[in-house]
N, C-alpha and C. Protein backbone atom coordinates (compact mmCIF):
# COMPACT_ATOMS: atom_id res chain seq x y z
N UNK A 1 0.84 -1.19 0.00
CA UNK A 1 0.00 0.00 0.00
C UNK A 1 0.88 1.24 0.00
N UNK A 2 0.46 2.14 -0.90
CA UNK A 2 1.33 3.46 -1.19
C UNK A 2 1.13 4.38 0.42
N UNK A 3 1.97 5.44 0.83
CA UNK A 3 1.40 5.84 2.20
C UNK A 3 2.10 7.26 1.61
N UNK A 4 0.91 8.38 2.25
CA UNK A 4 1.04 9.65 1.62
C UNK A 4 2.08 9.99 2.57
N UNK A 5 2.75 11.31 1.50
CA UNK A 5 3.72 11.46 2.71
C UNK A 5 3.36 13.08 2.89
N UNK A 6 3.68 13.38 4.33
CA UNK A 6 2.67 14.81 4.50
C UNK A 6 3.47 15.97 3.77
N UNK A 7 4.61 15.78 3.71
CA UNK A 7 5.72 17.03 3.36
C UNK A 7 5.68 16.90 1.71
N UNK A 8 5.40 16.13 0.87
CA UNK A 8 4.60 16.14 -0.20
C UNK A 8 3.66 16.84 -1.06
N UNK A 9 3.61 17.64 -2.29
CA UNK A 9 2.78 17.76 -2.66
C UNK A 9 2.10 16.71 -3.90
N UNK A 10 1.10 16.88 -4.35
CA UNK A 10 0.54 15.98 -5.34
C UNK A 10 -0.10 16.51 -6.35
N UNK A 11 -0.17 15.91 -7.29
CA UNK A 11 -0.82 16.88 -8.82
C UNK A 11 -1.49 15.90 -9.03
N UNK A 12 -2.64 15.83 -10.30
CA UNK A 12 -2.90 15.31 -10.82
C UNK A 12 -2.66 15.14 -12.23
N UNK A 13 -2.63 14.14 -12.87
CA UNK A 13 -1.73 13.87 -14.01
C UNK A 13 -2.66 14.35 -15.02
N UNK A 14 -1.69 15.39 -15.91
CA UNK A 14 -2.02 16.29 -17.09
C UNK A 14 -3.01 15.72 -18.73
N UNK A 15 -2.61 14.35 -18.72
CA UNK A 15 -2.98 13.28 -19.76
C UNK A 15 -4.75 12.57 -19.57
N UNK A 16 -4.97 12.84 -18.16
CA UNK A 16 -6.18 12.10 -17.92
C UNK A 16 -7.20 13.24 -18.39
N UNK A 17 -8.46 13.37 -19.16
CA UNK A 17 -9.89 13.37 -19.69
C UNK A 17 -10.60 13.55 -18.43
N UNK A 18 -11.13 14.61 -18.00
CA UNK A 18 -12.02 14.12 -17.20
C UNK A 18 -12.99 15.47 -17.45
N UNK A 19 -15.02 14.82 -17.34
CA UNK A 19 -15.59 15.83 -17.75
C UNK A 19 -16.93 15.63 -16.74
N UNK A 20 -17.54 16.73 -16.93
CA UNK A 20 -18.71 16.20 -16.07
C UNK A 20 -20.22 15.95 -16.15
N UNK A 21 -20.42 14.82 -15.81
CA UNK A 21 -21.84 13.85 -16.37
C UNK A 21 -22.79 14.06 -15.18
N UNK A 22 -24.17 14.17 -15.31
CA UNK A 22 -25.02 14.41 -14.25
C UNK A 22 -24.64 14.70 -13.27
N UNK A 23 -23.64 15.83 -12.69
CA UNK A 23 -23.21 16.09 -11.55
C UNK A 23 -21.75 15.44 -11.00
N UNK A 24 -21.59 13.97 -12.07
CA UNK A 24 -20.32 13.32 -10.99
C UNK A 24 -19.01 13.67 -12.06
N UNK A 25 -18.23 13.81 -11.82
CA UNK A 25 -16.47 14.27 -12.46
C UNK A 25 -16.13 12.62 -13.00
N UNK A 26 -16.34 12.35 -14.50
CA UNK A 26 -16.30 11.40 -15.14
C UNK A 26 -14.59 11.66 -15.51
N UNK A 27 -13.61 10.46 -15.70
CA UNK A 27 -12.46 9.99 -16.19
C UNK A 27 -11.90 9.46 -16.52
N UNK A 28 -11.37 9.29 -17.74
CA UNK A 28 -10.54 8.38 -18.27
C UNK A 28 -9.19 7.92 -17.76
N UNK A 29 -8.75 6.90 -17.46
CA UNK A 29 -7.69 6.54 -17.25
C UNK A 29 -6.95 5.50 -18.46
N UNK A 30 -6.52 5.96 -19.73
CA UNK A 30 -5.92 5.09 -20.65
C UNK A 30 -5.20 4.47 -20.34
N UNK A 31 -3.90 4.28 -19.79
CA UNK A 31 -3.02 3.83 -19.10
C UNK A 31 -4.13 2.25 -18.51
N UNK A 32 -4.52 3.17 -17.69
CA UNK A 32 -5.77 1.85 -16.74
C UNK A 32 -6.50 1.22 -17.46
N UNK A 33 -7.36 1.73 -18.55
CA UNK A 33 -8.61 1.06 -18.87
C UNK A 33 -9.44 1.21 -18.77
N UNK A 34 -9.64 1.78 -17.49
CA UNK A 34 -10.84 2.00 -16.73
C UNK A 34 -11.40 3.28 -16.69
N UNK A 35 -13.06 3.62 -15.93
CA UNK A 35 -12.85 4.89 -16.28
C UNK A 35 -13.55 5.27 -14.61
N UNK A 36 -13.62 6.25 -14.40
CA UNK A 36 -13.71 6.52 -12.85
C UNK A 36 -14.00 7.81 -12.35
N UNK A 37 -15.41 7.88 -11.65
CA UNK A 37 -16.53 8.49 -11.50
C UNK A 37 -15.78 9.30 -10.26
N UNK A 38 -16.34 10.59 -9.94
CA UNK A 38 -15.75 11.44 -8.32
C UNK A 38 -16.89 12.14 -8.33
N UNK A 39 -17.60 12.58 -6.67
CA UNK A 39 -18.45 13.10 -6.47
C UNK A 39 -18.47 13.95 -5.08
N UNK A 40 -18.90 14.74 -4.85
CA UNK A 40 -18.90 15.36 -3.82
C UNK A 40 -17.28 15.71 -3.22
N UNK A 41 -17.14 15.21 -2.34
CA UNK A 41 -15.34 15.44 -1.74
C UNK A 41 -14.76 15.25 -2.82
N UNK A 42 -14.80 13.56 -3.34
CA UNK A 42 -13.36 13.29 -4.22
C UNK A 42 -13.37 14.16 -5.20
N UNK A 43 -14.64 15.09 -5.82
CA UNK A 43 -14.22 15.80 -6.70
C UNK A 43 -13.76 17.40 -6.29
N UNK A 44 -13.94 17.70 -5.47
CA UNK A 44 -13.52 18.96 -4.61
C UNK A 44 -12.20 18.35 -4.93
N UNK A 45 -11.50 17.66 -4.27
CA UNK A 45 -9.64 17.23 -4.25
C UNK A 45 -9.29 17.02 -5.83
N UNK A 46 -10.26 16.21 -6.19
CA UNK A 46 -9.59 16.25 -7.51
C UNK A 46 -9.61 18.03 -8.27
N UNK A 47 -10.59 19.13 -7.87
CA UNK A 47 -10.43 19.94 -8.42
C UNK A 47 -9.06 20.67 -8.02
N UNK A 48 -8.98 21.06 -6.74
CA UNK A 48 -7.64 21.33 -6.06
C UNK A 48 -6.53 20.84 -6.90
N UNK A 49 -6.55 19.74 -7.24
CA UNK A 49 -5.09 18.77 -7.41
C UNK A 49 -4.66 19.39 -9.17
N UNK A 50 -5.66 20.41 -9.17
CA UNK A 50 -4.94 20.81 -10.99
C UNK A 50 -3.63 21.91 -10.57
N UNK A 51 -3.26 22.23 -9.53
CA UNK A 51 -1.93 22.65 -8.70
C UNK A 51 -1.52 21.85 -7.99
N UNK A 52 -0.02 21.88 -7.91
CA UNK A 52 0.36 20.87 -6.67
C UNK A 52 -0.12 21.66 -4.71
N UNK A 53 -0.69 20.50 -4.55
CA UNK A 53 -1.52 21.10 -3.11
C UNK A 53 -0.56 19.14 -2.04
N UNK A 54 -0.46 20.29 -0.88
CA UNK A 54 0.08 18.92 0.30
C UNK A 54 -1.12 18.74 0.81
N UNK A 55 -1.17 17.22 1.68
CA UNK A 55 -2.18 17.39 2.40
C UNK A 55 -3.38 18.06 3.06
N UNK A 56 -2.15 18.71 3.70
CA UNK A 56 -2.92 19.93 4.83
C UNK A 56 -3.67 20.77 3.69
N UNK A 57 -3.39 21.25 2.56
CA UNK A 57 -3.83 22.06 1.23
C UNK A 57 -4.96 21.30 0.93
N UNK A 58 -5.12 19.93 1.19
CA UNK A 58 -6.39 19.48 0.73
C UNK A 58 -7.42 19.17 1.67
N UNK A 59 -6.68 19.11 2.56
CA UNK A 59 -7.84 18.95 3.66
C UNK A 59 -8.40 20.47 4.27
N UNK A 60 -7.50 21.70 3.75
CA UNK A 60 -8.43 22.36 3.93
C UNK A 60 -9.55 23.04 3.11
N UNK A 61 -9.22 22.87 1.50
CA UNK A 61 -9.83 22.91 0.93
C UNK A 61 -11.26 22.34 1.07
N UNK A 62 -10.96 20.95 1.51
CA UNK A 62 -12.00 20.40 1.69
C UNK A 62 -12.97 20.98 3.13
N UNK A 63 -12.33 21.40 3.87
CA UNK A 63 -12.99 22.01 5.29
C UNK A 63 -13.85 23.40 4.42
N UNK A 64 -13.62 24.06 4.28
CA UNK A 64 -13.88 25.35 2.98
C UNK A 64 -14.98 25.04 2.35
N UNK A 65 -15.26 24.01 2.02
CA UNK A 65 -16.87 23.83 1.55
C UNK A 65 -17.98 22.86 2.01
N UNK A 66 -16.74 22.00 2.90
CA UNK A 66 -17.92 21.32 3.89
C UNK A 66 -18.54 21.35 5.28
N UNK A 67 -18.71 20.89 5.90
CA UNK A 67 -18.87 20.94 7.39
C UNK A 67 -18.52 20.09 8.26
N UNK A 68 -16.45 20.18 8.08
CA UNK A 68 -16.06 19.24 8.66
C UNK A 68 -14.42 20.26 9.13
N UNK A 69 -14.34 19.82 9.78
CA UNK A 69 -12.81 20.47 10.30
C UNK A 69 -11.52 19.59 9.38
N UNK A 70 -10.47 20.40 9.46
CA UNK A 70 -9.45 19.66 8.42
C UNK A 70 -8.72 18.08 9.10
N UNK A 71 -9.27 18.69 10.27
CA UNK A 71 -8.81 17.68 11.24
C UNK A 71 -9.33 16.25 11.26
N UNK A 72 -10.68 16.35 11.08
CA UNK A 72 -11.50 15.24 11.08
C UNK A 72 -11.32 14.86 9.54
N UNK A 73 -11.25 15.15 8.82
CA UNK A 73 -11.04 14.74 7.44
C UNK A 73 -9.46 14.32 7.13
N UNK A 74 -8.73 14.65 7.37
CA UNK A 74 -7.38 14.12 7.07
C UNK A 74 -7.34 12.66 7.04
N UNK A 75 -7.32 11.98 7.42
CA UNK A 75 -7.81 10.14 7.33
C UNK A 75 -7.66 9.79 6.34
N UNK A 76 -9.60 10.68 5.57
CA UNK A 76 -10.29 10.23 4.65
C UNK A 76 -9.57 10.65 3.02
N UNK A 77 -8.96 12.23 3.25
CA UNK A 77 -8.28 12.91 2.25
C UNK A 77 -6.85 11.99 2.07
N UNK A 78 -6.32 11.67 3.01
CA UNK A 78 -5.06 10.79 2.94
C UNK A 78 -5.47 9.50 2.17
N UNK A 79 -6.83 8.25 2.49
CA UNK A 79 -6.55 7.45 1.93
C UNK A 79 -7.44 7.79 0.47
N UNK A 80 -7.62 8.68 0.34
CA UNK A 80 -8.69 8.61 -1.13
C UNK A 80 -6.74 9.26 -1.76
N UNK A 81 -6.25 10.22 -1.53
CA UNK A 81 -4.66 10.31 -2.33
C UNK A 81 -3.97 8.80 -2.44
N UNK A 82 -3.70 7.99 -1.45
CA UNK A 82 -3.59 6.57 -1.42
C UNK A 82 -3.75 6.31 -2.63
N UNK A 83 -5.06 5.72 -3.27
CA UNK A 83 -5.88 5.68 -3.82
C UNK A 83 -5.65 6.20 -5.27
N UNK A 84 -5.94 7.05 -5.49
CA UNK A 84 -5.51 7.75 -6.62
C UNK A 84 -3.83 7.50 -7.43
N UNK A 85 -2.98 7.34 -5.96
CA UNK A 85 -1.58 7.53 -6.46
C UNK A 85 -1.57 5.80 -6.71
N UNK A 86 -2.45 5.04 -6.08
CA UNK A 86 -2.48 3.62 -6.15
C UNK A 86 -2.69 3.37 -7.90
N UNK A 87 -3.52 4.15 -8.23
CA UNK A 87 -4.13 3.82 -9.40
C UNK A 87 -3.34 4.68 -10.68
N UNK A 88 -2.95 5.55 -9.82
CA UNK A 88 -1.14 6.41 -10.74
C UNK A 88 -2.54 7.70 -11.77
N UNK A 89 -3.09 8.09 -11.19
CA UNK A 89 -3.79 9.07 -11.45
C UNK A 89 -3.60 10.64 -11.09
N UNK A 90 -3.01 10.27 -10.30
CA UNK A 90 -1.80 11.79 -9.18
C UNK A 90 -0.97 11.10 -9.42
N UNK A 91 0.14 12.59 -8.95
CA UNK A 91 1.48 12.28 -9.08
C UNK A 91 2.00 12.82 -7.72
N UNK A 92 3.11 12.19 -7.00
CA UNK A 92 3.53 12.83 -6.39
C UNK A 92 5.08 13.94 -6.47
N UNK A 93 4.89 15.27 -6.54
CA UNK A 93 5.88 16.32 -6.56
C UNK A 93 6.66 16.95 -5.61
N UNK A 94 7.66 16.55 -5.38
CA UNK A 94 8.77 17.37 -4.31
C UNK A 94 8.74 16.22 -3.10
């Protein structure tokens, strides 16, 4: 399992398609095959991630439009980056 690292920032990779279908952030992953839906949070981070943003950058982003402290979300923002970098959809920078 990939493990974020906090002093890190992360991008998302320049090559991936992604557009938006009834509300959810639709994407291509060629590389993958696959294609892969984001909604609510994951697409908040994925919007963020078109700059390189660290953690703390995304979890507060994410505090900023929801009703959650950055604190309580860090977990969830850490393993959905996991996730993403699992699937080589982000990149990690610096």
């Amino acid at each position: 399992m990939i493990s974020v690292d906090e002093t890190s920032a992360y991008l998302r990779r320049p090559d991936l398609n992604a557009v938006v279908m009834d509300g959810e952030l639709v994407m291509m992953g060629v590389e993958q095959g696959e294609y892969f839906g984001l909604r609510d949070v994951a697409a908040t981070i994925w919007e963020a991630l078109a700059e390189p943003a660290t953690l703390d950058q995304l979890c507060a982003a994410v505090s900023a439009e929801y009703a959650v402290t950055p604190e309580a979300c860090r977990a969830d923002v850490a393993a959905f980056l996991d996730q993403m970098l699992d699937k080589k959809l982000i990149n990690r920078v610096g």
